[in-house]
N, C-alpha and C. Protein backbone atom coordinates (compact mmCIF):
# COMPACT_ATOMS: atom_id res chain seq x y z
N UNK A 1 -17.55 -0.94 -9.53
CA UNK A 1 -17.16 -1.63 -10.73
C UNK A 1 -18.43 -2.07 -11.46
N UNK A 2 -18.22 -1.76 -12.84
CA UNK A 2 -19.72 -2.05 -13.52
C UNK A 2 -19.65 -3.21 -14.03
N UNK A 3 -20.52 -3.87 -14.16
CA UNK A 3 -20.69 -5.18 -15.02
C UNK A 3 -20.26 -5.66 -16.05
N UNK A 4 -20.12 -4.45 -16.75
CA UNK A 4 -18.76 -5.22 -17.67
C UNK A 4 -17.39 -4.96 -17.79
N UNK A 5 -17.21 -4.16 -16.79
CA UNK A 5 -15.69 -4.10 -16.32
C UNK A 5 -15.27 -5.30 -15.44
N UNK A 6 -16.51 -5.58 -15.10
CA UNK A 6 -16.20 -7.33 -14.29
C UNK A 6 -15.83 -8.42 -15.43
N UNK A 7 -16.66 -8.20 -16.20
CA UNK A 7 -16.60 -9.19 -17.60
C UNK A 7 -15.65 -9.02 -18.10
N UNK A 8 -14.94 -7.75 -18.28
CA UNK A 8 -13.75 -7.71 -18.97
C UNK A 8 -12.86 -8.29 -18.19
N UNK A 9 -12.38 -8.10 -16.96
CA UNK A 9 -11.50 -8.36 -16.02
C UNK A 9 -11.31 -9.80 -16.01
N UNK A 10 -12.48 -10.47 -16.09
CA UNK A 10 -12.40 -11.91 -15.67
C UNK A 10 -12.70 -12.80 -16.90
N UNK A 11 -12.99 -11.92 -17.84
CA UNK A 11 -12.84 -12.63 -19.03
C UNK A 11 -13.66 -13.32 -19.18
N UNK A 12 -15.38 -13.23 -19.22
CA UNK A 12 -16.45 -13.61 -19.08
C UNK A 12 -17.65 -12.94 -19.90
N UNK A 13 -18.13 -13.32 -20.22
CA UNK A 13 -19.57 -12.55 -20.75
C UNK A 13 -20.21 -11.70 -19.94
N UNK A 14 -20.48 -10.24 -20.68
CA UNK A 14 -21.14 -9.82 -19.51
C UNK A 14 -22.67 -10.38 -19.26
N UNK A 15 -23.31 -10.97 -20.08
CA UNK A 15 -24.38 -11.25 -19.49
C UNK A 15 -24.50 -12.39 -18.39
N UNK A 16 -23.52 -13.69 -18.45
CA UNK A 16 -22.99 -13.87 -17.29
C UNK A 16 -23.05 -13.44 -16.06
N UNK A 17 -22.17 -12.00 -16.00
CA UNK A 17 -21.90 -11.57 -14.89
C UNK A 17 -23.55 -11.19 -14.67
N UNK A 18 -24.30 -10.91 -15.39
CA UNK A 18 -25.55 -10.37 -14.95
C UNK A 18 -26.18 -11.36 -14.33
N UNK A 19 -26.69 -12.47 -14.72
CA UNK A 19 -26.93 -13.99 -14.20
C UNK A 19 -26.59 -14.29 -12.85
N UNK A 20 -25.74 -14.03 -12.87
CA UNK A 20 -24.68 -14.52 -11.54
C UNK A 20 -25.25 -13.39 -10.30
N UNK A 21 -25.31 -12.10 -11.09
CA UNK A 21 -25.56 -11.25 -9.70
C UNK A 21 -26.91 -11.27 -9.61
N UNK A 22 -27.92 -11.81 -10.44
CA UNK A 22 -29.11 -11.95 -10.23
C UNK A 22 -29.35 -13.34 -9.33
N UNK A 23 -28.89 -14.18 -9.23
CA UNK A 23 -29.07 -14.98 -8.41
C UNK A 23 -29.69 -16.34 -9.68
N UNK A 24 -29.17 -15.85 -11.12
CA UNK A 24 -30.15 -16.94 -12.03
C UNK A 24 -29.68 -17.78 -12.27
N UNK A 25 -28.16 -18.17 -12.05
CA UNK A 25 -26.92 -19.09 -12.45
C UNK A 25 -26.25 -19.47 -11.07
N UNK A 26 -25.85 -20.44 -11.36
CA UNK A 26 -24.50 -20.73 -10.38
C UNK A 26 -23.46 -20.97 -10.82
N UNK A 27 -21.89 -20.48 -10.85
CA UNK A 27 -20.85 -20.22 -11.19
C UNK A 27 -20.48 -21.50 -11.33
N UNK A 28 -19.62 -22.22 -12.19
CA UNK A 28 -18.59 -23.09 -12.08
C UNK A 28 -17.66 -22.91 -11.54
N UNK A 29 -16.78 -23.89 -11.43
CA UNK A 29 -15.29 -23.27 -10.61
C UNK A 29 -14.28 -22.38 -11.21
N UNK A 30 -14.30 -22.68 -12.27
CA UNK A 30 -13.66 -22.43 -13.80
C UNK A 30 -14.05 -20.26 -13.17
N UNK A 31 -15.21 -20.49 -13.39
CA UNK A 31 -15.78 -19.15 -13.47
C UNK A 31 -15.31 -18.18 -12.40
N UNK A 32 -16.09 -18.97 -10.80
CA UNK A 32 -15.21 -18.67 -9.92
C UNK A 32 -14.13 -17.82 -9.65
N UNK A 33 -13.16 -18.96 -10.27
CA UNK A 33 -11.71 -18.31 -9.71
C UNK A 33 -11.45 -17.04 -10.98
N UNK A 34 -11.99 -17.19 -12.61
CA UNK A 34 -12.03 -15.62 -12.70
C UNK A 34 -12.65 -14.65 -12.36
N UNK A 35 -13.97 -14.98 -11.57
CA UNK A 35 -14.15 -13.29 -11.37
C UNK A 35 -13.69 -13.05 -9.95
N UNK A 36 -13.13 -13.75 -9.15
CA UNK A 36 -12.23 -13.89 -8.21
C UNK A 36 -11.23 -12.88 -8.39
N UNK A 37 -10.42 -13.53 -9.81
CA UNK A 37 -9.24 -12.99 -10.42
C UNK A 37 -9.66 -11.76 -10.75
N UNK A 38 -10.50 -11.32 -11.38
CA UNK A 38 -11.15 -10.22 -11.97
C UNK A 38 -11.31 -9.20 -10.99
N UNK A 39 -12.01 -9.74 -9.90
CA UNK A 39 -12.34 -8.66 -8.74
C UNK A 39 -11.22 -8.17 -7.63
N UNK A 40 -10.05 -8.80 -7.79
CA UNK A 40 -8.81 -8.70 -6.87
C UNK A 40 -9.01 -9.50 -5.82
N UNK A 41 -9.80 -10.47 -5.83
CA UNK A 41 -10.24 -10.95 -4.00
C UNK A 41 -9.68 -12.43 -4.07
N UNK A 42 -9.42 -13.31 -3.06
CA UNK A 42 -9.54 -14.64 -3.40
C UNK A 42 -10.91 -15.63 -3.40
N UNK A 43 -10.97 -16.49 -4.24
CA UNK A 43 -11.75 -17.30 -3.99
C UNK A 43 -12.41 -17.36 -2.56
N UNK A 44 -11.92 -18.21 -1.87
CA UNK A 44 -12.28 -17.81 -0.18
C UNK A 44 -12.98 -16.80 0.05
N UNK A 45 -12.80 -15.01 -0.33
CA UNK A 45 -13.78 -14.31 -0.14
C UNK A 45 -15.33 -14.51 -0.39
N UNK A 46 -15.12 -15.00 -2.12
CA UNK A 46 -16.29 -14.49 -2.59
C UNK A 46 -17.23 -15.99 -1.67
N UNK A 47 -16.39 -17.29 -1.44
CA UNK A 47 -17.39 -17.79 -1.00
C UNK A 47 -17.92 -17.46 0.58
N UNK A 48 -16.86 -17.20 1.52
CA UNK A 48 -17.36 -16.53 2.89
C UNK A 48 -18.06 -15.54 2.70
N UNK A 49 -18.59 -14.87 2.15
CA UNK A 49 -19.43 -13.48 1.45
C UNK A 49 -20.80 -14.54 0.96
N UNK A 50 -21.07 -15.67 0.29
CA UNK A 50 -22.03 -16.32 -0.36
C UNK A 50 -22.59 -16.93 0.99
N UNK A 51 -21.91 -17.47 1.54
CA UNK A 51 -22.32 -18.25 2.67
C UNK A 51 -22.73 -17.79 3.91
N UNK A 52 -22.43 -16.65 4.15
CA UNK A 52 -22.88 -15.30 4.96
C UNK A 52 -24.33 -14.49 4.51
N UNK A 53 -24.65 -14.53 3.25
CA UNK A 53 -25.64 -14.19 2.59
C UNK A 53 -26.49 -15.24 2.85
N UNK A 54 -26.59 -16.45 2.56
CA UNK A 54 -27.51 -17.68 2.57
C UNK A 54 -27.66 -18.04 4.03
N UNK A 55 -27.05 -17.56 4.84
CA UNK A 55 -26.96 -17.56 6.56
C UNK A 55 -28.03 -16.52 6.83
N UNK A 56 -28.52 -15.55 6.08
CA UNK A 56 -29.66 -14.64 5.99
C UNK A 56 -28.95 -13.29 6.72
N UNK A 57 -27.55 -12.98 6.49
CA UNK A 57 -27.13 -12.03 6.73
C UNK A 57 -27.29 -10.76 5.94
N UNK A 58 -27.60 -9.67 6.04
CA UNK A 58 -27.97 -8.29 5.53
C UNK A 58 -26.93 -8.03 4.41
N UNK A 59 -26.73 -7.62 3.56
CA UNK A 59 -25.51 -7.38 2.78
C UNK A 59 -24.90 -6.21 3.59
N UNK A 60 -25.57 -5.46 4.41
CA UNK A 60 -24.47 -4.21 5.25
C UNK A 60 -23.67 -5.04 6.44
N UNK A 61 -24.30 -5.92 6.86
CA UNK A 61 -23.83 -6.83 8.14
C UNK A 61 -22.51 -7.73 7.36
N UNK A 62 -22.37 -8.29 6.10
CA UNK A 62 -20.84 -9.34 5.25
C UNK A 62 -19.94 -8.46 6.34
N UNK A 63 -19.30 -9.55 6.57
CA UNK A 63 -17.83 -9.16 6.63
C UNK A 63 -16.44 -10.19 5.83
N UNK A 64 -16.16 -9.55 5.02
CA UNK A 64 -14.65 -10.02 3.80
C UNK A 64 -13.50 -10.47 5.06
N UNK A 65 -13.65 -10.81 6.27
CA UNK A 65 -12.62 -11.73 6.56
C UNK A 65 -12.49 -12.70 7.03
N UNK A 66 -11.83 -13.48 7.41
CA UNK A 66 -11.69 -15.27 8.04
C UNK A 66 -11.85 -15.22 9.27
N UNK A 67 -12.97 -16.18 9.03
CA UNK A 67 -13.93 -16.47 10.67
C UNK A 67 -12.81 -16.63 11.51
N UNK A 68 -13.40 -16.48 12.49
CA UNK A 68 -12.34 -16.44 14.06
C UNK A 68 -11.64 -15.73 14.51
């Protein structure tokens, strides 16, 4: 999915979405839950995915499901 098919989806700027995947912004909640909405995932994902990353996990090592 390209960057501004994210933007479109979630109803956001794409330069936004660029920000965000650059690591230059931090999302509001507001924002959040659309590109949440946007990406098909829930909230919960994208943050177990953020918090897995900042844990110094590999992006091939994420895993998208609920601990335990």
């Amino acid at each position: 999915m390209t960057q501004e098919q994210v933007a479109l989806e979630a109803k956001i700027n794409k330069s936004e979405v660029s920000l965000l995947e650059k690591g230059k912004r931090n999302p509001k909640w507001e924002t959040m839950k659309r590109l949440a909405k946007g990406l098909g995932v829930p909230c919960w994902h994208m943050v177990a995915l953020a918090e897995q990353l900042e844990a110094g996990a590999d992006k091939d090592e994420t895993v998208w499901s609920p601990p335990g």
